[in-house]
Every structure is written in C-alpha cells, then in structure tokens.
Protein backbone atom coordinates (compact mmCIF):
# COMPACT_ATOMS: atom_id res chain seq x y z
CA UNK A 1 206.04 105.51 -72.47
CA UNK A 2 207.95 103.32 -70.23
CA UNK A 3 208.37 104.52 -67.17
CA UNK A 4 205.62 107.79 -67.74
CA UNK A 5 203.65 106.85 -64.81
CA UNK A 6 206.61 107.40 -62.37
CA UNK A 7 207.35 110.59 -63.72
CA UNK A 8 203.98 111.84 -63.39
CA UNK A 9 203.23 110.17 -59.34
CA UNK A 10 206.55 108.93 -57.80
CA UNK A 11 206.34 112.10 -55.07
CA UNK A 12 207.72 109.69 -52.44
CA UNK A 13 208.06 111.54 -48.90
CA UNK A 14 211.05 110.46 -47.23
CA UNK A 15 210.82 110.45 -42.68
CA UNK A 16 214.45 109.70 -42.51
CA UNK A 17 216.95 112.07 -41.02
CA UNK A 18 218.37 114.14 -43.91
CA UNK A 19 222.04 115.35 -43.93
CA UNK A 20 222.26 119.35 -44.06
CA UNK A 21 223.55 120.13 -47.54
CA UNK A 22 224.31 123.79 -46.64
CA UNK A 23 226.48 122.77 -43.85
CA UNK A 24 227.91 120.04 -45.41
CA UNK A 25 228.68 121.83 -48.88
CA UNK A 26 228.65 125.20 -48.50
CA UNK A 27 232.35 126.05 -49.16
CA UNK A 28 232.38 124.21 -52.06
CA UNK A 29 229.14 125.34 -53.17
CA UNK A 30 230.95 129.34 -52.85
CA UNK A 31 234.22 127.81 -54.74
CA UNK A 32 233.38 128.66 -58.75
CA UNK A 33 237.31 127.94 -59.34
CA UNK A 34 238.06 126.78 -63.20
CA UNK A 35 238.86 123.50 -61.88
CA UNK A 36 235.02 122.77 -61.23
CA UNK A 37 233.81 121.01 -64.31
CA UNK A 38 230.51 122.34 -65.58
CA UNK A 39 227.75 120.21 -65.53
CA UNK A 40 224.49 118.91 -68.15
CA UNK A 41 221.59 117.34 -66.94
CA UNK A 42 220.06 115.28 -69.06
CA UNK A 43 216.48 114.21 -68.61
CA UNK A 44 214.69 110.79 -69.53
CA UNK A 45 211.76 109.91 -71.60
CA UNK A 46 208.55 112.38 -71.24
CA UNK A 47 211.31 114.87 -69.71
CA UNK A 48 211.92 117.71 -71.98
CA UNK A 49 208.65 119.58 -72.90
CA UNK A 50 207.99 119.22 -76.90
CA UNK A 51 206.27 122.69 -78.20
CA UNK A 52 204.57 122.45 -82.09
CA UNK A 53 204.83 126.24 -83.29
CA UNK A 54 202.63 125.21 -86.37
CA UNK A 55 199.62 125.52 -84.02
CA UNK A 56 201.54 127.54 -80.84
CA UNK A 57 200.77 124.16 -78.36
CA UNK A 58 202.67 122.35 -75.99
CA UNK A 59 202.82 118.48 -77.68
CA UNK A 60 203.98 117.33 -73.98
CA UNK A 61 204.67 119.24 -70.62
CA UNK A 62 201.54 121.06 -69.86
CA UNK A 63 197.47 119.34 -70.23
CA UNK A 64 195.07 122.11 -70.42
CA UNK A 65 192.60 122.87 -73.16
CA UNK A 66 195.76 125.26 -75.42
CA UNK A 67 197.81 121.81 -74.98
CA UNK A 68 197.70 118.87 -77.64
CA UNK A 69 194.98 116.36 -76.92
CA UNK A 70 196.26 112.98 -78.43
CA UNK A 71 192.23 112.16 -78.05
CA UNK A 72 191.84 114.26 -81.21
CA UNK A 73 193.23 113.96 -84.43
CA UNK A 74 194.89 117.24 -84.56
CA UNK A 75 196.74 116.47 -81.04
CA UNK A 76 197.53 112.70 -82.32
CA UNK A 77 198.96 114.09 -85.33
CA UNK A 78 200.70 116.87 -83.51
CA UNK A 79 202.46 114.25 -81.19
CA UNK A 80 203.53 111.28 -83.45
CA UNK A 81 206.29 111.58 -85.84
CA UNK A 82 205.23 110.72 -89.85
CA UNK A 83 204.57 107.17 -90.70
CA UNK A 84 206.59 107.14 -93.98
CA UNK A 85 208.71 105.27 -96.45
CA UNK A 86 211.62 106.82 -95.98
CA UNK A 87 215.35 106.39 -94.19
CA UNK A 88 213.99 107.55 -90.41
CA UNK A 89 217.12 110.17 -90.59
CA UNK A 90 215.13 112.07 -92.96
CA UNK A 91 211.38 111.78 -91.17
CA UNK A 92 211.07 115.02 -89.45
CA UNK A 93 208.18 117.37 -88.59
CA UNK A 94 208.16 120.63 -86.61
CA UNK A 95 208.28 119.44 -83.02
CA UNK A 96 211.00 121.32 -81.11
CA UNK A 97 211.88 120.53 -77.43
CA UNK A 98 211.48 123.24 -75.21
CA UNK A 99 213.43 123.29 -71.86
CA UNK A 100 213.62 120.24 -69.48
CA UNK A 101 210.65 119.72 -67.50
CA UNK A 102 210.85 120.87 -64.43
CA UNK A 103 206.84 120.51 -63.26
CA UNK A 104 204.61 119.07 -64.90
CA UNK A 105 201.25 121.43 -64.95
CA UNK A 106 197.64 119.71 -65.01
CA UNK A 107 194.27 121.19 -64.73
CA UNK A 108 191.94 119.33 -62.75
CA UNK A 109 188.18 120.20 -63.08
CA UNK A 110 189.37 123.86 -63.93
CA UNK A 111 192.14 123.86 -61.10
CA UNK A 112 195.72 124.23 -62.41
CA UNK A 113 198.35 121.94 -60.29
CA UNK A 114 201.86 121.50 -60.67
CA UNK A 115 203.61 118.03 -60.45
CA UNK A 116 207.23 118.24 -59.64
CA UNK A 117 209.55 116.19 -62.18
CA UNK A 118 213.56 117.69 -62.87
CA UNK A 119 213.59 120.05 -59.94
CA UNK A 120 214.61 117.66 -57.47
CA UNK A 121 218.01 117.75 -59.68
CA UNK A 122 218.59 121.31 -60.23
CA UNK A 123 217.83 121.73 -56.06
CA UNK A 124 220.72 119.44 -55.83
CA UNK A 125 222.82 121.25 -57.86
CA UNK A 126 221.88 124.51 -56.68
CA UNK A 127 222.81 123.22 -53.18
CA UNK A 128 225.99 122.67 -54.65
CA UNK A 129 226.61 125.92 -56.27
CA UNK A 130 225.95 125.21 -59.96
CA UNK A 131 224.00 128.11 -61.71
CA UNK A 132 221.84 126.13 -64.40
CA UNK A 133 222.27 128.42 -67.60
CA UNK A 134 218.82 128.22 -68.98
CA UNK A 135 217.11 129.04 -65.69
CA UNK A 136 219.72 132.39 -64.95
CA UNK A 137 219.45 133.50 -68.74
CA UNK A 138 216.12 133.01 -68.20
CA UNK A 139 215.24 135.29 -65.36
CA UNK A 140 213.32 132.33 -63.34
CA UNK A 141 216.37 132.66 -60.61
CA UNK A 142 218.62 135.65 -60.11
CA UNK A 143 222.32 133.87 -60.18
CA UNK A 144 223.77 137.62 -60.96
CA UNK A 145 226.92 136.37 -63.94
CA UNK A 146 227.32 133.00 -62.21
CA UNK A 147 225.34 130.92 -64.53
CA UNK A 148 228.09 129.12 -66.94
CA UNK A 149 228.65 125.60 -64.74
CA UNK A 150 224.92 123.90 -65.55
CA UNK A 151 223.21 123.04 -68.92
CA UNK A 152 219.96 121.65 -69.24
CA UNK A 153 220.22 119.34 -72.29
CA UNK A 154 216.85 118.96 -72.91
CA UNK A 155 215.82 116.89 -76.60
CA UNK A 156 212.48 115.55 -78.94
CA UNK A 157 212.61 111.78 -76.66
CA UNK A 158 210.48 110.15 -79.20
CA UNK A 159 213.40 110.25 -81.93
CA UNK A 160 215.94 107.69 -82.38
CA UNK A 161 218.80 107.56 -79.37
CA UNK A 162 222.16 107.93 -81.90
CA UNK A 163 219.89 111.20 -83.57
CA UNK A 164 219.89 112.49 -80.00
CA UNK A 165 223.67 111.31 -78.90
CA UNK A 166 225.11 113.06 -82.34
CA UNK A 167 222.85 116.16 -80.58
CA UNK A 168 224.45 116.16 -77.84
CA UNK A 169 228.07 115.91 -79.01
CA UNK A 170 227.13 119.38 -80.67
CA UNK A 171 225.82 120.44 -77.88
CA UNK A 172 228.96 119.84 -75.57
CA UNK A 173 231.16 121.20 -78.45
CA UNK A 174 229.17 124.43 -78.24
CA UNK A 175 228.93 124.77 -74.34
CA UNK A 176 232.79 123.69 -74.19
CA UNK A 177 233.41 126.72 -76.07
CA UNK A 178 230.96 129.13 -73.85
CA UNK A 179 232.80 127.73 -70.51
CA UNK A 180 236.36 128.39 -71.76
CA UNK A 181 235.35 132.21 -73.11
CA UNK A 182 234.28 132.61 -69.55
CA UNK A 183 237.10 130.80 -67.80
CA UNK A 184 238.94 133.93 -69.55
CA UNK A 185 237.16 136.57 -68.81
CA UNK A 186 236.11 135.54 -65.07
CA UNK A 187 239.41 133.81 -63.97
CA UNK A 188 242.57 134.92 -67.16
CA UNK A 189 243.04 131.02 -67.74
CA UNK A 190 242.97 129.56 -71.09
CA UNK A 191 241.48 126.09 -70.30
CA UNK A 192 241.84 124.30 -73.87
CA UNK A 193 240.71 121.14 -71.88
CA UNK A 194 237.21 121.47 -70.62
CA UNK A 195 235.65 118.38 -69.32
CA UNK A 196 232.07 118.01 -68.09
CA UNK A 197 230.10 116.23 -65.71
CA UNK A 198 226.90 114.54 -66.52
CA UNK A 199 223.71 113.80 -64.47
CA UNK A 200 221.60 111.46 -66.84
CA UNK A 201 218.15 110.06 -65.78
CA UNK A 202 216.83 107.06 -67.25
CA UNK A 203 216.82 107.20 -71.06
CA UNK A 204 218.97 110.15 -70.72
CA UNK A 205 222.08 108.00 -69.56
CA UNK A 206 221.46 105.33 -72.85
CA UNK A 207 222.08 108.54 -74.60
CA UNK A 208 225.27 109.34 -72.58
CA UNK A 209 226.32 105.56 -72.92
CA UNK A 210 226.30 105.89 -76.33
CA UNK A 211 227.76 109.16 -77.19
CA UNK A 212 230.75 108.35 -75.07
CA UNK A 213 231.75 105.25 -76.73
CA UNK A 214 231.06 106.47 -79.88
CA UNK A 215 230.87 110.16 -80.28
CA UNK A 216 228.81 111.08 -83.24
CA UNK A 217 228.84 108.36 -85.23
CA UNK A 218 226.12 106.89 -87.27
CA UNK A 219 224.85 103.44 -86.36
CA UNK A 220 223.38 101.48 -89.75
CA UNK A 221 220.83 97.71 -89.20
CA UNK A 222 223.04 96.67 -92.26
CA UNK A 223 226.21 97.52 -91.78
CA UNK A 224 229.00 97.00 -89.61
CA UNK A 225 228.85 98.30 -85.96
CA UNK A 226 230.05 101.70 -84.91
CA UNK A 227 233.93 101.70 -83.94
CA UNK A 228 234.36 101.66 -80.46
CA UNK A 229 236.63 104.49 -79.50
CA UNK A 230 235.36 106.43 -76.82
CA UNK A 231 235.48 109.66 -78.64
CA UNK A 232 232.85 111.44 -76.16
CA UNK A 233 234.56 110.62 -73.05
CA UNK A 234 237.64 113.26 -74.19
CA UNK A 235 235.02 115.74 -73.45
CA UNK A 236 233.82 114.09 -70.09
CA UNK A 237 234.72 113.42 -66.61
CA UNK A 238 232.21 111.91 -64.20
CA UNK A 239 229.10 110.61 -65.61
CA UNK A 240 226.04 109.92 -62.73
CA UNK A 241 223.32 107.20 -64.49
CA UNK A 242 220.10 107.53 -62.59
CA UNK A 243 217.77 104.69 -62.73
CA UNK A 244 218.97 104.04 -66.15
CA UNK A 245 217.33 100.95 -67.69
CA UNK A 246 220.68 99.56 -69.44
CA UNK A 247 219.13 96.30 -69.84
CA UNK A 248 216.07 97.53 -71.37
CA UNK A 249 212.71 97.68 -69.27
CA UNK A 250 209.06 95.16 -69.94
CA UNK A 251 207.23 98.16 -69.36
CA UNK A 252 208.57 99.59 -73.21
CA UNK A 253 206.59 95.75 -74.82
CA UNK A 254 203.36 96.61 -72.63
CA UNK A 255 202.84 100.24 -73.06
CA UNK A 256 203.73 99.27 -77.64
CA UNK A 257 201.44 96.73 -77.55
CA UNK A 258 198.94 98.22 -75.16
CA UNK A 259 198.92 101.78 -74.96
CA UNK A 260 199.02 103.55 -72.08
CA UNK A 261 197.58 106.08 -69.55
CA UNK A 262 200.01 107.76 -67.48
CA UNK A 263 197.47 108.81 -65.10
CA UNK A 264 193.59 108.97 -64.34
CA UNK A 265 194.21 112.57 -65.04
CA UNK A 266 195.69 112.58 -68.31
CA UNK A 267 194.89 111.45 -71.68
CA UNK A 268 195.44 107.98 -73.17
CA UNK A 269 197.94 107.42 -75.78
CA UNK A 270 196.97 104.35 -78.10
CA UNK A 271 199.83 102.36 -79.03
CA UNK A 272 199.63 102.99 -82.81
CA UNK A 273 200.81 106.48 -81.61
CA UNK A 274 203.59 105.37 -79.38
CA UNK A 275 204.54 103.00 -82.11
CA UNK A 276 205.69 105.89 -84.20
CA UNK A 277 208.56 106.62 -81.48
CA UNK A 278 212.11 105.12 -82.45
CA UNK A 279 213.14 105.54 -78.83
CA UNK A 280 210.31 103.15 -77.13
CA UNK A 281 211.55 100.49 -79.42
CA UNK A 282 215.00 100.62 -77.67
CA UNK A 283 213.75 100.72 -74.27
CA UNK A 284 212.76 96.91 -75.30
CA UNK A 285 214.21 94.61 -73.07
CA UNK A 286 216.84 91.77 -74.18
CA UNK A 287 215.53 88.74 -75.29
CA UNK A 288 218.44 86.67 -74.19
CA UNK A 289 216.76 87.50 -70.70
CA UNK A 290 213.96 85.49 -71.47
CA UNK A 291 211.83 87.74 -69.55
CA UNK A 292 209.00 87.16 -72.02
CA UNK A 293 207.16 83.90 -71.95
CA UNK A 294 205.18 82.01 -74.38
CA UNK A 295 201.84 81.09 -72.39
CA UNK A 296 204.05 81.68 -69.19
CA UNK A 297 205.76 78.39 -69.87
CA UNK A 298 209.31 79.19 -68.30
CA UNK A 299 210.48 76.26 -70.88
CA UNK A 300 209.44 78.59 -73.75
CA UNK A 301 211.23 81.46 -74.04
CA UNK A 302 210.19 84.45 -76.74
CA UNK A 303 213.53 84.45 -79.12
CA UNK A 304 213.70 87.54 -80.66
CA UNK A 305 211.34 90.58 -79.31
CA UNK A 306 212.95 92.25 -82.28
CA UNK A 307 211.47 90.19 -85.19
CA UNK A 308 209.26 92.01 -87.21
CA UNK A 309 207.86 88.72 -88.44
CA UNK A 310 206.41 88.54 -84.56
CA UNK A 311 205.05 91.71 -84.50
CA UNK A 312 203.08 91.28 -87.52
CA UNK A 313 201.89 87.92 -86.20
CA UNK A 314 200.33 88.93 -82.86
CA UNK A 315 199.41 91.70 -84.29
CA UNK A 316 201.28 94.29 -81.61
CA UNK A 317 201.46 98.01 -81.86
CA UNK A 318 201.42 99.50 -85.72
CA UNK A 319 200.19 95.67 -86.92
CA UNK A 320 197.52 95.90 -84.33
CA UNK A 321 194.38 95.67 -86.79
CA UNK A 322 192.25 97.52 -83.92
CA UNK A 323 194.59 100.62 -84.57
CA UNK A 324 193.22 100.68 -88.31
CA UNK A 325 191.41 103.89 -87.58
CA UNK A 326 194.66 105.74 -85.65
CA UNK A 327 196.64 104.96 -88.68
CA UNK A 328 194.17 106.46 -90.86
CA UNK A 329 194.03 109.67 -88.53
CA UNK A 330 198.13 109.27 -88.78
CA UNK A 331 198.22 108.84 -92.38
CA UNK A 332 195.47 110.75 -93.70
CA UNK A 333 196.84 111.76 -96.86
CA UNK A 334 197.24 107.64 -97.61
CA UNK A 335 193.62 106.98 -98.30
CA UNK A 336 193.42 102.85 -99.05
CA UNK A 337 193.79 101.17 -96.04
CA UNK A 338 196.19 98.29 -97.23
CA UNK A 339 198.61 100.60 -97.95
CA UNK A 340 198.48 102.18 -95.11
CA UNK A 341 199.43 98.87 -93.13
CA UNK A 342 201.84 98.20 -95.52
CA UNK A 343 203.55 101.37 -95.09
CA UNK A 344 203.40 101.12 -91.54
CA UNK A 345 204.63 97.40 -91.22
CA UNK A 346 207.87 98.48 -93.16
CA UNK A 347 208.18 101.16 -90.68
CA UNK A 348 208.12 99.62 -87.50
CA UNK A 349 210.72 96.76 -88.88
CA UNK A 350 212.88 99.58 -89.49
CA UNK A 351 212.30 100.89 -86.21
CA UNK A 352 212.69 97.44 -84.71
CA UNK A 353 216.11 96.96 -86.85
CA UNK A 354 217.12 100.30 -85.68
CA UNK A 355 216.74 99.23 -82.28
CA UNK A 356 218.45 95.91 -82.64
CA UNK A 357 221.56 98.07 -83.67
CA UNK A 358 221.58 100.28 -80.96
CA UNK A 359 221.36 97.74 -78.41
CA UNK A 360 223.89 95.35 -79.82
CA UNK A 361 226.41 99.26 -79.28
CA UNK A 362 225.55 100.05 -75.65
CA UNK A 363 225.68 96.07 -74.84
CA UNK A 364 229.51 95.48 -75.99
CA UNK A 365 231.79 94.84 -73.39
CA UNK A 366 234.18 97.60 -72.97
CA UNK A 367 236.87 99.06 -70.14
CA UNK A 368 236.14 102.63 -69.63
CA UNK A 369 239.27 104.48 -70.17
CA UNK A 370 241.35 106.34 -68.11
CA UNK A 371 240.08 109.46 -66.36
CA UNK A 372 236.52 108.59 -67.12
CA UNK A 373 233.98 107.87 -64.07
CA UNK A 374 230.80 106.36 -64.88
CA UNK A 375 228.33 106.28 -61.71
CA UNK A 376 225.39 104.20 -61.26
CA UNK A 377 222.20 105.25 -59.19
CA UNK A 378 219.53 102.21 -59.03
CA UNK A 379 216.57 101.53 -57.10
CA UNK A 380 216.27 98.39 -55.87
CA UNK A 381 213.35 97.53 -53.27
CA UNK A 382 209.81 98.19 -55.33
CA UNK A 383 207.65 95.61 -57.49
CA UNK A 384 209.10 95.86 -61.10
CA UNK A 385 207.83 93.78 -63.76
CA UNK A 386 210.00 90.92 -64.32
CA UNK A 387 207.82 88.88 -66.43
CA UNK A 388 205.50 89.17 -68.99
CA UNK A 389 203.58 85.97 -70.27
CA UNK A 390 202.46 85.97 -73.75
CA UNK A 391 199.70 84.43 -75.40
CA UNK A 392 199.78 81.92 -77.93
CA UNK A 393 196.56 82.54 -79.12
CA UNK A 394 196.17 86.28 -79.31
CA UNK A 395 199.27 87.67 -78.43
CA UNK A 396 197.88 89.47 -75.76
CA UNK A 397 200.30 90.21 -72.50
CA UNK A 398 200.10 89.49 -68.99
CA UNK A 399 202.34 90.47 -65.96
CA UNK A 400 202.83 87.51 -64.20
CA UNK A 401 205.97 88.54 -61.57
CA UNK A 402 207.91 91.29 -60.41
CA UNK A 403 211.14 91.58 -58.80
CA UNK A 404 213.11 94.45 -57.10
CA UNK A 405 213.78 97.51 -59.01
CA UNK A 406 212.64 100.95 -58.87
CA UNK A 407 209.02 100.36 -60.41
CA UNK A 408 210.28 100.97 -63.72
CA UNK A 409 213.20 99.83 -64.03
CA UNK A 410 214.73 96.73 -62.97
CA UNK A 411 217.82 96.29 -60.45
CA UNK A 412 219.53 93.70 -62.78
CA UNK A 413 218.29 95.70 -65.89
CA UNK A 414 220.37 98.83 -64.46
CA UNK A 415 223.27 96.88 -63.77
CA UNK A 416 222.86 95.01 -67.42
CA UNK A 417 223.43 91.94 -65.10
CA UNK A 418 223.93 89.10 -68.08
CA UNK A 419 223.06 86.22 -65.36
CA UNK A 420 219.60 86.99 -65.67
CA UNK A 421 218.63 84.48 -68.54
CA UNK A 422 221.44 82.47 -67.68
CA UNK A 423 223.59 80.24 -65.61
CA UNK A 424 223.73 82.31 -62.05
CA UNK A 425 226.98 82.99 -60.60
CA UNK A 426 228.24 84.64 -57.43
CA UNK A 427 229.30 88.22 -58.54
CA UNK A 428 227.38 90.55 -60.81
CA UNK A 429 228.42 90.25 -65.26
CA UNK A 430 228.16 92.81 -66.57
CA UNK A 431 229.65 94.50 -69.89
CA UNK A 432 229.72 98.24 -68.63
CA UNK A 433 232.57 99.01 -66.46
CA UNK A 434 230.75 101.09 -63.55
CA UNK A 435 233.53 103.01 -60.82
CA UNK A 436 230.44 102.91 -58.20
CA UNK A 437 226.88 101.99 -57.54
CA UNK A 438 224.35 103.35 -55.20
CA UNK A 439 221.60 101.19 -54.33
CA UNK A 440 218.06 103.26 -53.22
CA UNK A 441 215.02 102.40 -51.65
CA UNK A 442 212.91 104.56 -53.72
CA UNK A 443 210.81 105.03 -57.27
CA UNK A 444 212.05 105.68 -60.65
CA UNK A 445 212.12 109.71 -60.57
CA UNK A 446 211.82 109.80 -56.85
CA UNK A 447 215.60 108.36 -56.94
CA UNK A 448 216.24 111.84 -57.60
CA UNK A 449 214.14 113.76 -54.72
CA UNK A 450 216.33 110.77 -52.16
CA UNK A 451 218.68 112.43 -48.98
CA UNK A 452 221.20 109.90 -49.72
CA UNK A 453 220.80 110.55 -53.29
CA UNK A 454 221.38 114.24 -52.48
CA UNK A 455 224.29 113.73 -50.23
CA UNK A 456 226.36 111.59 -52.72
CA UNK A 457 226.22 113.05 -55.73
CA UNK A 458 227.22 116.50 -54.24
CA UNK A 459 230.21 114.58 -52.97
CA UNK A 460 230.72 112.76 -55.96
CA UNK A 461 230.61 116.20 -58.03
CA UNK A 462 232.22 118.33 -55.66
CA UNK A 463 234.70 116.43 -52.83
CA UNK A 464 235.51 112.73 -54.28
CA UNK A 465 239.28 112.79 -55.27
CA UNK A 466 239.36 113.14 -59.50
CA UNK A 467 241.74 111.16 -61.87
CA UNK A 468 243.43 113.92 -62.84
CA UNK A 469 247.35 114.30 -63.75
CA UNK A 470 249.73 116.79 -62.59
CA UNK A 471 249.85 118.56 -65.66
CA UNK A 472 245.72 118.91 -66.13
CA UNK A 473 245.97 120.70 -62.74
CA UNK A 474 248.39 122.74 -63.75
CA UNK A 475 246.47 123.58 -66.75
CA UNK A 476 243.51 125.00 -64.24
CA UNK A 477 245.17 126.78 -61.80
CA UNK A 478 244.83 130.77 -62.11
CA UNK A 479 248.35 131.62 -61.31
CA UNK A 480 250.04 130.13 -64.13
C-alpha cells in the first residue's frame, strides 16, 4: 500500500520554535459565524478503518488477535475484494469503512500501543474552532451543539477512486443540507449556497481532484472521457492537497509486484492480495516519466506500466505464478487452477484499464474556475524513490535512485511536474492550476503533525482574503 509505511512510523519530532495557535487564532477559532465554510477531511490510503460485520473484525485499523490476520485465509479473504468476472461496479462484499483513523492500535508481545495517524489534522482544526461531527456525536469530545463545521469523510480505500468521488458528491449533498438546517436554527439565515472546505491527504486529494472536475460522473476504459465541467467545485471553496501523489508514486509498482510489510510489527500482505485493490493500480506512476527502467538502461524506457500484456509477461502481482496458492485461498470456490489465473488475468487488465482512465481525467489540463482555491502541501527534502530498474530476465525490481520528496511521494510527482521525462525547462508544467504551494521538510503523514503546516492552513481556512462577491456576502450575513 503505497505509502503504508509512513502512515504507520513517520512520528517526526520537530525542535523548531512553534507559533502559538491559541494566540494567534483564538478569535477566529470563537467566531462560528455562517460565513465560515464547514470543513471534510478526507484521509489517504490505509486511513479510514474497514470493519467486516460478517465475522464482527476490524479488516484494517486495529492488529490484535479479534482483528483480521491477512496471514490466514479467513483474514486474506476478509481483506481483498472478490476476484471475479464481472463489471468491477458490481464486485462488492461486506466491508464497510468505519470512521477515519485517528490512531492506529498495535499489540506488541501482549502490550496494546497506539500510533498516531489523522489526529494531527483534527488538533489543527480544533485549534481553529471546527467541531468534527463524528467525534461530538460521538461523545469522544464534549463540543456542547457546536459540532456542524467538520466531517470526517472516511471510505473502503481499496475500491476504485470515481466509486469513491461519486461517494463523496453524496456525501457533500447530504452534509450541505445538515449545515444549512443549522445555519437556521443557530443563526435565522437561509444559506441556499453552502460551500465547503476540504483537507485531503494523499489519495484522499486524487479523490477531491476528481470529483471537482467531474462531479459524479462515471468514467468507462472504452468510451469517451468524462466531460470536464467542474460540477463539484459549485459545492467547494478552498481545497488543501496534502502530500498528494498527483503524478502517481513507484512505491504503488513495488509494493503490486512485491508485497509489502508496513512494519516489523505488523503482518505481511502478499501482492496477490493487494492486487485485488482498484485504487493501488492508480497510484501507478506515469510512464511518460520514464521512471521505470529496463535493466536500468536510462536509454530504455518501460512504455506502458499499464499493459496488461507486461504484467502477464514478468509475471507481476495477480500473474505472479508464486501467488498460485493466494489465489486459490482468494478464489476458493474456483477449484482448477487455470481458471483461476485466467479469471484473475482478465481482472487485473480491467483494473489496469480502469486505471489508465482515471489517470488520463485527473492529468487534463484545466483552469480552475472562478472562486475555487486549490492548495498544495508537498514535502520536499527526504529520499523518495525516483527510479526503479527492471529486469529483463525476471522482471524482478530494483530501486536504483531517489530524489527529494516526502518518502512517499515525490516533489515533482505532487506538483505533476510534466518536465520530468522530458525536455527540462526553467519554470514548473504542470496541468493542475494550483493558487499556492507549501514546500515542507518533513515525511508523508508527518506533513500533517508540521508547525508551519499548522500555522498556514489555519490561516488559509480562517484569515486569507476569499473570492467571494458582494452578493455571496450578503447572502451570509445574519441581519438581512
């Protein structure tokens, strides 16, 4: 899972001076007027918990022996979405998310421990005032009423990205209707226009990308590509991408083809597992980046990490013939083997076409239009993969150079810098249209634990003039 070993270790310290949020913010933080915009945070990959009520276990978010144990065929088959012949819109199985994950919670030799992830973010926010909904309905904090202006959107991450982006237009429909029945009640203004902000981590902001340039459309391999319309940004205002991997990250190719283990503490995941996850597939990095290298021969280029045809050939993730006996755990009630393969070749080319789709949306230049603010927050000083070298012979992988990102993701890869590949020019090309870009010394998820993290985004949210006209203030103002 690209970018899991951040989330579980990236607890950076920080000896800097730190700017005093409470001094800095505190009026604000006390001002709930209806021109605040609520807020969603919206996690990354591995950051919502994923609960399977058929057996009453956590698939992801807490490892102790009542959790699923991907070691064991029950837990494997708990975690992995079905291997079937089918449109992937109608694969489903009884995963729910459960709540964004806040800590993650180990047991070592016995000893429970808690691993922060998410509430670095909601700290932030809390500095600032918001009241995070889930965590006030809850009963974890006591916010008294004031617990309308932040939403957790929390989501299954191993589904496909559009699945998740038509999710959260629903979900911003719904909460756009909550916040206006309390702009009544707590304020007597009818705000037809509610706009949110958005915090997005990682995978979380390819989500965002997407469902603001297209809404809730569907995205087809075959067919024409989405309409370009920016139908979610009507419903948003400021959008914050943190450590977002726009460009894709290497990480996603190693950790398919490989497996992974996102710790010495936790369980290994093989990649015949991972391979079952639309959303790893379009983490996959751009090919036109050439950042994958036949025998490390920077004269030989891999051309399409997308061909199913190359997969099969090297034999990487479901075509792997050592993960023969995980697809029989995964596809138990398929007993001859060559069918098995069969079924799951034709899978993960539709997975791999999928992805090809979804990329070729987020990756179209387009001018953001007016009123919308879309933030970047990148890290940009620790070793990130930057090439992989790829064997002729056995397809096997190799890091052979890093360059500076966040240790996940890279610094061009956030930007989506299109000179990387290509002929290098003076000034950053790039098809997203960003307003402003913070550059970090930090880690993937410790971007979000950063002072000068902290500090900006609360003046982002909560002081930084908005693009608003006359009329929309008008619209918000409790005398009228």
């Amino acid at each position: 899972m690209a970018g899991g070993l951040i989330l579980v270790l990236a607890l950076v310290g920080c000896a800097s001076r730190t700017a005093e949020l409470a001094l800095l913010y505190n009026r604000e933080a006390q001002h709930h007027g209806p021109e605040r915009n609520p807020i969603i945070v919206i996690p990354g990959i591995l950051g919502s918990m994923l609960y399977d009520p058929t057996s009453d276990t956590m698939a992801w978010g807490a490892f102790d022996p009542s959790a699923a144990n991907p070691d064991t065929p029950e837990g494997a088959r708990s975690l992995a979405l079905p291997i079937a012949d089918r449109p992937l819109s109608e694969i489903h199985d009884e995963i729910v998310p459960r709540g964004v994950l806040e800590k993650l919670r180990i047991r070592l030799l016995g000893i429970p421990l808690e691993i922060q992830a998410y509430a670095g973010v909601l700290q932030t926010l809390g500095a600032g005032g918001y009241r995070d909904e889930d965590l006030g309905l809850g009963g974890q904090v006591d916010y008294g009423e004031d617990h309308f202006t932040c939403f957790q959107f929390d989501y299954d991450w191993r589904r496909d990205n559009v699945e998740n982006a038509k999710r959260l237009h629903d979900f911003i429909i719904e909460k756009r209707a909550y916040v206006r029945e309390e702009l009544k009640l707590r304020f007597g203004v009818d705000k037809q226009d509610i706009k949110f902000d958005i915090a997005a981590h990682s995978m979380g902001g390819l989500i965002t990308r997407y469902f603001l340039m297209y809404g809730d459309q569907e995205i087809t391999a075959e067919g024409p590509p989405p309409k370009l319309t920016w139908e979610g940004a009507q419903y948003v205002e400021r959008v914050i991408l943190i450590g977002t991997p726009n460009g894709g990250a290497l990480g996603a190719l190693v950790e398919l083809v490989e497996g992974t283990q996102l710790a010495p503490l936790l369980p290994y995941y093989p990649p015949a597992l991972l391979g079952t996850f639309p959303s790893i597939y379009q983490l996959l990095p751009r090919s036109r980046h050439q950042l994958a290298l036949w025998d490390d021969d920077a004269n030989r280029p891999v051309a399409d990490l997308l061909d199913p045809a190359l997969w099969e050939e090297l034999g990487w993730g479901l075509a792997s013939p050592k993960q023969a006996s995980m697809l029989e755990v995964l596809m138990s009630d398929v007993p001859d083997p060559d069918e098995r393969r069969a079924i799951a070749l034709a899978y993960q080319g539709r997975l791999l076409a999928r992805a090809r789709a979804f990329q070729a949306a987020l990756d179209r230049p387009a001018t953001r239009p007016e009123g919308l603010d879309l933030l970047l927050v990148a890290g940009d000083v620790d070793g990130t993969t930057s090439r992989v070298s790829v064997s002729s012979e056995d397809g096997s992988l190799e890091i052979v150079d890093r360059a500076p990102g966040d240790g996940s993701v890279l610094r061009s890869s956030a930007l989506l810098d299109e000179r990387v590949g290509g002929e290098w020019q003076p000034f950053v090309v790039t098809p997203i249209d960003f307003s402003a870009i913070l550059f970090l010394p930090e880690r993937h998820l410790a971007l979000t634990r950063a002072p000068a993290f902290r500090d900006n985004v609360l003046f982002w949210l909560l002081e930084a003039p908005r693009n608003r006209s006359e009329s929309e203030s008008e619209k918000t103002s409790p005398d009228r």
